[in-house]
C-alpha atoms as a PDB file:
ATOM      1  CA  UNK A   1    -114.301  79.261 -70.551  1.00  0.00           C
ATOM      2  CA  UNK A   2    -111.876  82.480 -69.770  1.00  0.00           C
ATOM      3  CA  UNK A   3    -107.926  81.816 -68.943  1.00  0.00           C
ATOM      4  CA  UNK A   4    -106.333  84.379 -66.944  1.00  0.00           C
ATOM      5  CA  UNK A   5    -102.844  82.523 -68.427  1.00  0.00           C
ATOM      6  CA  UNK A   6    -101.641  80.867 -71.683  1.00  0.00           C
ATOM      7  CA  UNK A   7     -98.672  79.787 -72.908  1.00  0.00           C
ATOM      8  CA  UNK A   8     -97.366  78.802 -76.152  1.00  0.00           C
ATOM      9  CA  UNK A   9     -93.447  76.755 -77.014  1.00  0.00           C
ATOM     10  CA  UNK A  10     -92.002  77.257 -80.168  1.00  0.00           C
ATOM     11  CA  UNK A  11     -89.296  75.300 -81.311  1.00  0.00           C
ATOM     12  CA  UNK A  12     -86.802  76.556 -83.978  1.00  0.00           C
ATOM     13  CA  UNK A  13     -85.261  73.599 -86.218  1.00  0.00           C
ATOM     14  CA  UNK A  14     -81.617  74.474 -87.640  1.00  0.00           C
ATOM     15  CA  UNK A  15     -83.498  76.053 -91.308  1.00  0.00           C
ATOM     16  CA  UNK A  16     -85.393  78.398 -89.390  1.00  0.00           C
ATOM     17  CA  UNK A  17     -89.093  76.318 -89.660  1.00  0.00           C
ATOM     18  CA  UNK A  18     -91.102  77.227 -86.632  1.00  0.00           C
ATOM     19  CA  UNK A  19     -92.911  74.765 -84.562  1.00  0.00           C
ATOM     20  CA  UNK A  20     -95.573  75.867 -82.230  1.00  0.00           C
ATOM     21  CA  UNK A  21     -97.211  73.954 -79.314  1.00  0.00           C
ATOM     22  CA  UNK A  22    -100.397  75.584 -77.419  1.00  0.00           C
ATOM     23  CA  UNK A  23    -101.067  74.515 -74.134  1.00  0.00           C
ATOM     24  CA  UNK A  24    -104.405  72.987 -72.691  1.00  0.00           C
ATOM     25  CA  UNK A  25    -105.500  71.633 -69.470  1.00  0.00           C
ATOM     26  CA  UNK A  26    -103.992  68.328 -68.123  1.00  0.00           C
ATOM     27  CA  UNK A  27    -105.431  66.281 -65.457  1.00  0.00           C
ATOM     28  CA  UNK A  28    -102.061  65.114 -64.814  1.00  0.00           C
ATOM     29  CA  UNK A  29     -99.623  68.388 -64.867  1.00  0.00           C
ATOM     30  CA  UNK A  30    -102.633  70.424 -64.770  1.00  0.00           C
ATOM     31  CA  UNK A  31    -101.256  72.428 -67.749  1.00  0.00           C
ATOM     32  CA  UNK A  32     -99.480  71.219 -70.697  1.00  0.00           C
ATOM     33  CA  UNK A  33     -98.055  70.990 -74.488  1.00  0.00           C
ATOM     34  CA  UNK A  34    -101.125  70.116 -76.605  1.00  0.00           C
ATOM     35  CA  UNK A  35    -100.912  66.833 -79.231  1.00  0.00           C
ATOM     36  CA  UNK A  36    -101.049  69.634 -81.885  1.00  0.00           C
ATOM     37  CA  UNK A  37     -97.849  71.102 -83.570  1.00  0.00           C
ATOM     38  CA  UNK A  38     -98.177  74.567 -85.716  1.00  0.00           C
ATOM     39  CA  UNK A  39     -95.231  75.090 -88.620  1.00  0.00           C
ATOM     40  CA  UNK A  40     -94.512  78.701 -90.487  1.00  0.00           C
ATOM     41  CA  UNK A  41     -91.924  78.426 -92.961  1.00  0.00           C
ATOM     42  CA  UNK A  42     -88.885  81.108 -93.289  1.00  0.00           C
ATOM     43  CA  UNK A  43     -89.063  83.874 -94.966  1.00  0.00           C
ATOM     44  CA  UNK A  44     -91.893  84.684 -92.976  1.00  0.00           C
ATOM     45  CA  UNK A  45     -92.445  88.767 -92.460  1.00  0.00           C
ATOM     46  CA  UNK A  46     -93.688  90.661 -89.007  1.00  0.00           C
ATOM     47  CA  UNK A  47     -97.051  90.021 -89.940  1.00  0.00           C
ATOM     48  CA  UNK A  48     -96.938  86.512 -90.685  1.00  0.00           C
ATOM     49  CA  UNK A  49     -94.981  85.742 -87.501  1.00  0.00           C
ATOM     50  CA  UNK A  50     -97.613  87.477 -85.206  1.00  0.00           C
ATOM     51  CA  UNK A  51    -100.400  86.091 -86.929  1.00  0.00           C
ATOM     52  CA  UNK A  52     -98.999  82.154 -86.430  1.00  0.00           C
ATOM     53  CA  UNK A  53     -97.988  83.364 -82.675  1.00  0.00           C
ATOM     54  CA  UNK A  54    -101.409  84.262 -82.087  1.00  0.00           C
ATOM     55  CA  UNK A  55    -102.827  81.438 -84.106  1.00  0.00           C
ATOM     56  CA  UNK A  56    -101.202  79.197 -81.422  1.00  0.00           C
ATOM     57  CA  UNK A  57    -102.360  81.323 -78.354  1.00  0.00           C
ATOM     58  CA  UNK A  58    -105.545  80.676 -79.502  1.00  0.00           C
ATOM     59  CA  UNK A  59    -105.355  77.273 -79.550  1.00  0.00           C
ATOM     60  CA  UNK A  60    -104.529  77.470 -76.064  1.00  0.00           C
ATOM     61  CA  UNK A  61    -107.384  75.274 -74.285  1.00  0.00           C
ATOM     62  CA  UNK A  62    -109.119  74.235 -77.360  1.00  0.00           C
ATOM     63  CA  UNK A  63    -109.230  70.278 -75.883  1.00  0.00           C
ATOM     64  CA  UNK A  64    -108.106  68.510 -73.231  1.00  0.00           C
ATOM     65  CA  UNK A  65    -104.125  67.168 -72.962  1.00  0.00           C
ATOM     66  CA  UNK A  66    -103.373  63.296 -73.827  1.00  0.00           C
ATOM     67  CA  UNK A  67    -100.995  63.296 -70.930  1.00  0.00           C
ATOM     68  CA  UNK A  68     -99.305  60.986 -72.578  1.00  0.00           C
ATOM     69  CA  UNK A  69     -95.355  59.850 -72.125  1.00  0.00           C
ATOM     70  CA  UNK A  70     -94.579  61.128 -75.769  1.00  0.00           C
ATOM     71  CA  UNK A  71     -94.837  64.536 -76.563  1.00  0.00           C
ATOM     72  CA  UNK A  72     -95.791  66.249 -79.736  1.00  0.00           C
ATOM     73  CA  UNK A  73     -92.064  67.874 -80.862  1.00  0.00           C
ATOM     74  CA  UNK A  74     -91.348  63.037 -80.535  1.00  0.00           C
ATOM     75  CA  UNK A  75     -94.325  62.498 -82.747  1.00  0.00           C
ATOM     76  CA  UNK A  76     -93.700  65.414 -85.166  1.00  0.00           C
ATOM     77  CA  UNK A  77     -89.578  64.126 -85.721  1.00  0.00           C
ATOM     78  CA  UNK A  78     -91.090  60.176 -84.782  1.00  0.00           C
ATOM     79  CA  UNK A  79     -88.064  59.521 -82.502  1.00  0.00           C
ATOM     80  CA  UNK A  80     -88.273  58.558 -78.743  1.00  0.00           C
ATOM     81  CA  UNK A  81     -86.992  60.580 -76.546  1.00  0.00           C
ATOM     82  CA  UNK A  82     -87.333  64.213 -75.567  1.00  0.00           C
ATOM     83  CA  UNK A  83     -83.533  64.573 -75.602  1.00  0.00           C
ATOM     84  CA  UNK A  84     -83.126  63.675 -79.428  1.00  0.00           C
ATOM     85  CA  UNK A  85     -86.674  65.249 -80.424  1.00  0.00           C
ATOM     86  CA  UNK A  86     -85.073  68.693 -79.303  1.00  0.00           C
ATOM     87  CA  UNK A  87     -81.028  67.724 -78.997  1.00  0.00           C
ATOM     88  CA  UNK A  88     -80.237  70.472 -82.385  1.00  0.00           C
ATOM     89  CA  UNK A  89     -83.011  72.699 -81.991  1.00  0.00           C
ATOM     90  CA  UNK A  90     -83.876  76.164 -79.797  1.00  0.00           C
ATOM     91  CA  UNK A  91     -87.040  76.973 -78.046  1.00  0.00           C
ATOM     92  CA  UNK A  92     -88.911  80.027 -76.998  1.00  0.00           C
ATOM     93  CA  UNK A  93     -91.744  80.439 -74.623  1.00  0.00           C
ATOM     94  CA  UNK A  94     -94.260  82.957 -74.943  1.00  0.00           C
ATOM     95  CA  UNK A  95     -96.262  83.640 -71.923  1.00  0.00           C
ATOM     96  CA  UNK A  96     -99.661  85.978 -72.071  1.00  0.00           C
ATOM     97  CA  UNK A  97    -101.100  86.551 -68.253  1.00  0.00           C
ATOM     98  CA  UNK A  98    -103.986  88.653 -68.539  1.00  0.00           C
ATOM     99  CA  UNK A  99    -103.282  91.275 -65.876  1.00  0.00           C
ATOM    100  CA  UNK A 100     -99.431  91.433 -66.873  1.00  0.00           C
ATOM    101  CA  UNK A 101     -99.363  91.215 -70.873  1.00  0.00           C
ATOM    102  CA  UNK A 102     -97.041  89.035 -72.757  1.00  0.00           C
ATOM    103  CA  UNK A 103     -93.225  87.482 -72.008  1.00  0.00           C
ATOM    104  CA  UNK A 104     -91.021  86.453 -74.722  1.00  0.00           C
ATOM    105  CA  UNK A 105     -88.852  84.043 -72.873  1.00  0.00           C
ATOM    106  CA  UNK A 106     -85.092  83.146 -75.009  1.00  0.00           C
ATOM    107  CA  UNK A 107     -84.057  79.416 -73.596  1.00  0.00           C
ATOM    108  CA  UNK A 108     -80.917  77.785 -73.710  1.00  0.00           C
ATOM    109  CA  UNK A 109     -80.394  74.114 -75.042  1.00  0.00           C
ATOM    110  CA  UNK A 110     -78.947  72.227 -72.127  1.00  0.00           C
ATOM    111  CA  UNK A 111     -78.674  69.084 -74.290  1.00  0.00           C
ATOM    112  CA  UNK A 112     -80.070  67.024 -71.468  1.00  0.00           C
ATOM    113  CA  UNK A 113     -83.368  66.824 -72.213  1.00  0.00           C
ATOM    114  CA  UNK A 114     -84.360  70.371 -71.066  1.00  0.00           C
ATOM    115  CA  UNK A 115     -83.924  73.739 -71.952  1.00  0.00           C
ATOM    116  CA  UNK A 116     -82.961  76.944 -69.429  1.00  0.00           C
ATOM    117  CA  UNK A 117     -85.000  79.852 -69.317  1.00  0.00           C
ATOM    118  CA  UNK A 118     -83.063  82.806 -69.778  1.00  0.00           C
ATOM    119  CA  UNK A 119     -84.412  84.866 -67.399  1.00  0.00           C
ATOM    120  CA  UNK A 120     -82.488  88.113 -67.631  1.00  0.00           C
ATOM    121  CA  UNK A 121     -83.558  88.635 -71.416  1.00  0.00           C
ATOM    122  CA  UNK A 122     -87.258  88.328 -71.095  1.00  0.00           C
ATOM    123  CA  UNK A 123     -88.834  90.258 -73.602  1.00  0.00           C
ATOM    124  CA  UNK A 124     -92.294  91.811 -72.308  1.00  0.00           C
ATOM    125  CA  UNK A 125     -95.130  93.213 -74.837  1.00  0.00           C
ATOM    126  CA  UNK A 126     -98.445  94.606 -73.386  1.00  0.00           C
ATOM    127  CA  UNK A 127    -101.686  92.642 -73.927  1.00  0.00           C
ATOM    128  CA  UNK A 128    -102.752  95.148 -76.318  1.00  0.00           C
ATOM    129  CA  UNK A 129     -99.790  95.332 -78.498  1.00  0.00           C
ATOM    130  CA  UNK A 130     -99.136  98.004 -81.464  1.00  0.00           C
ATOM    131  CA  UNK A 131     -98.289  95.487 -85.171  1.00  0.00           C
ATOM    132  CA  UNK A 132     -94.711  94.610 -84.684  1.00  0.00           C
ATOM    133  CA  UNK A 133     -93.959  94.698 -81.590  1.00  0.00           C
ATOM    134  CA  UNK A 134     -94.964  91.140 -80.669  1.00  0.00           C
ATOM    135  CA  UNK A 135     -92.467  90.171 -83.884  1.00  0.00           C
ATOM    136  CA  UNK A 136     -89.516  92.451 -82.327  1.00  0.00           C
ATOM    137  CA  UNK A 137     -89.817  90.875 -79.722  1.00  0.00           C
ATOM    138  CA  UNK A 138     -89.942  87.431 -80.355  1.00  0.00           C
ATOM    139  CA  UNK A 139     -86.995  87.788 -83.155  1.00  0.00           C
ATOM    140  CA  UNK A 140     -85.235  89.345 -80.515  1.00  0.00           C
ATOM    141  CA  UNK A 141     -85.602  86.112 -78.187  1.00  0.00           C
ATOM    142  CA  UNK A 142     -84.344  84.064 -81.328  1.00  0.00           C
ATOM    143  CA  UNK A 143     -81.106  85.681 -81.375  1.00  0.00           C
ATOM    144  CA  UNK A 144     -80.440  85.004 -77.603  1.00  0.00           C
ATOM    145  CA  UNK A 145     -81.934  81.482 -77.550  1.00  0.00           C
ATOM    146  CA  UNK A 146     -78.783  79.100 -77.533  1.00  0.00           C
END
């Protein structure tokens, strides 16, 4: 089956590790995080980074969401609670919609559970990027994400 839109959160712990969530269909929220958690490792170069970005995107839709009450980021640090899962780490959303290209969305930590999209520093890449400009982009995000 086609998707005209995916989207992928990656969480950044305080060493720089990359965690990646695809989404998938949900019954309940009709699309959400995936039971399935992707790590790369600092130093990671352009290539690498791109590669495990589009690793995840791919995963996008590969089976259907739990929908369950715990999500992966709890399972992965095995503590209840969205709040503490995330409370000392930064997240990034990247957003691929099929007629627009890709959006590398910085997020701020709110420390209540949720993080803010920072919507004035949205990074955009086309759909059919040139090597390294998916990684610009997304390093760029890292340095605004609070």
């Amino acid at each position: 089956m086609s998707y005209d839109y995916k989207y992928i959160t990656v969480y950044i712990d305080t060493d720089g590790l990359l965690l990646g969530v695809p989404c998938g269909k949900s019954k309940k929220y009709d699309i959400a995080g995936l039971d399935l958690i992707f790590t790369l490792k600092p130093p990671y170069n352009d290539d690498e980074l791109e590669s495990f970005l589009q690793m995840i995107l791919d995963k996008c839709y590969s089976e259907p969401c739990k929908d369950d009450t715990i999500t992966s980021i709890e399972k992965h640090y095995r503590v209840k609670g969205y709040g503490k899962a995330t409370k000392n780490l930064k997240m990034i959303l990247v957003q691929w919609l099929k007629k627009e290209g890709y959006s590398v969305t910085p997020t701020r930590n709110s420390g209540k559970s949720c993080f803010l999209h920072l919507e004035d520093k949205i990074g955009r890449v086309e759909t059919k990027y040139n090597c390294g400009d998916m990684a610009k982009a997304f390093r760029k995000a890292l340095e605004l994400a609070e």
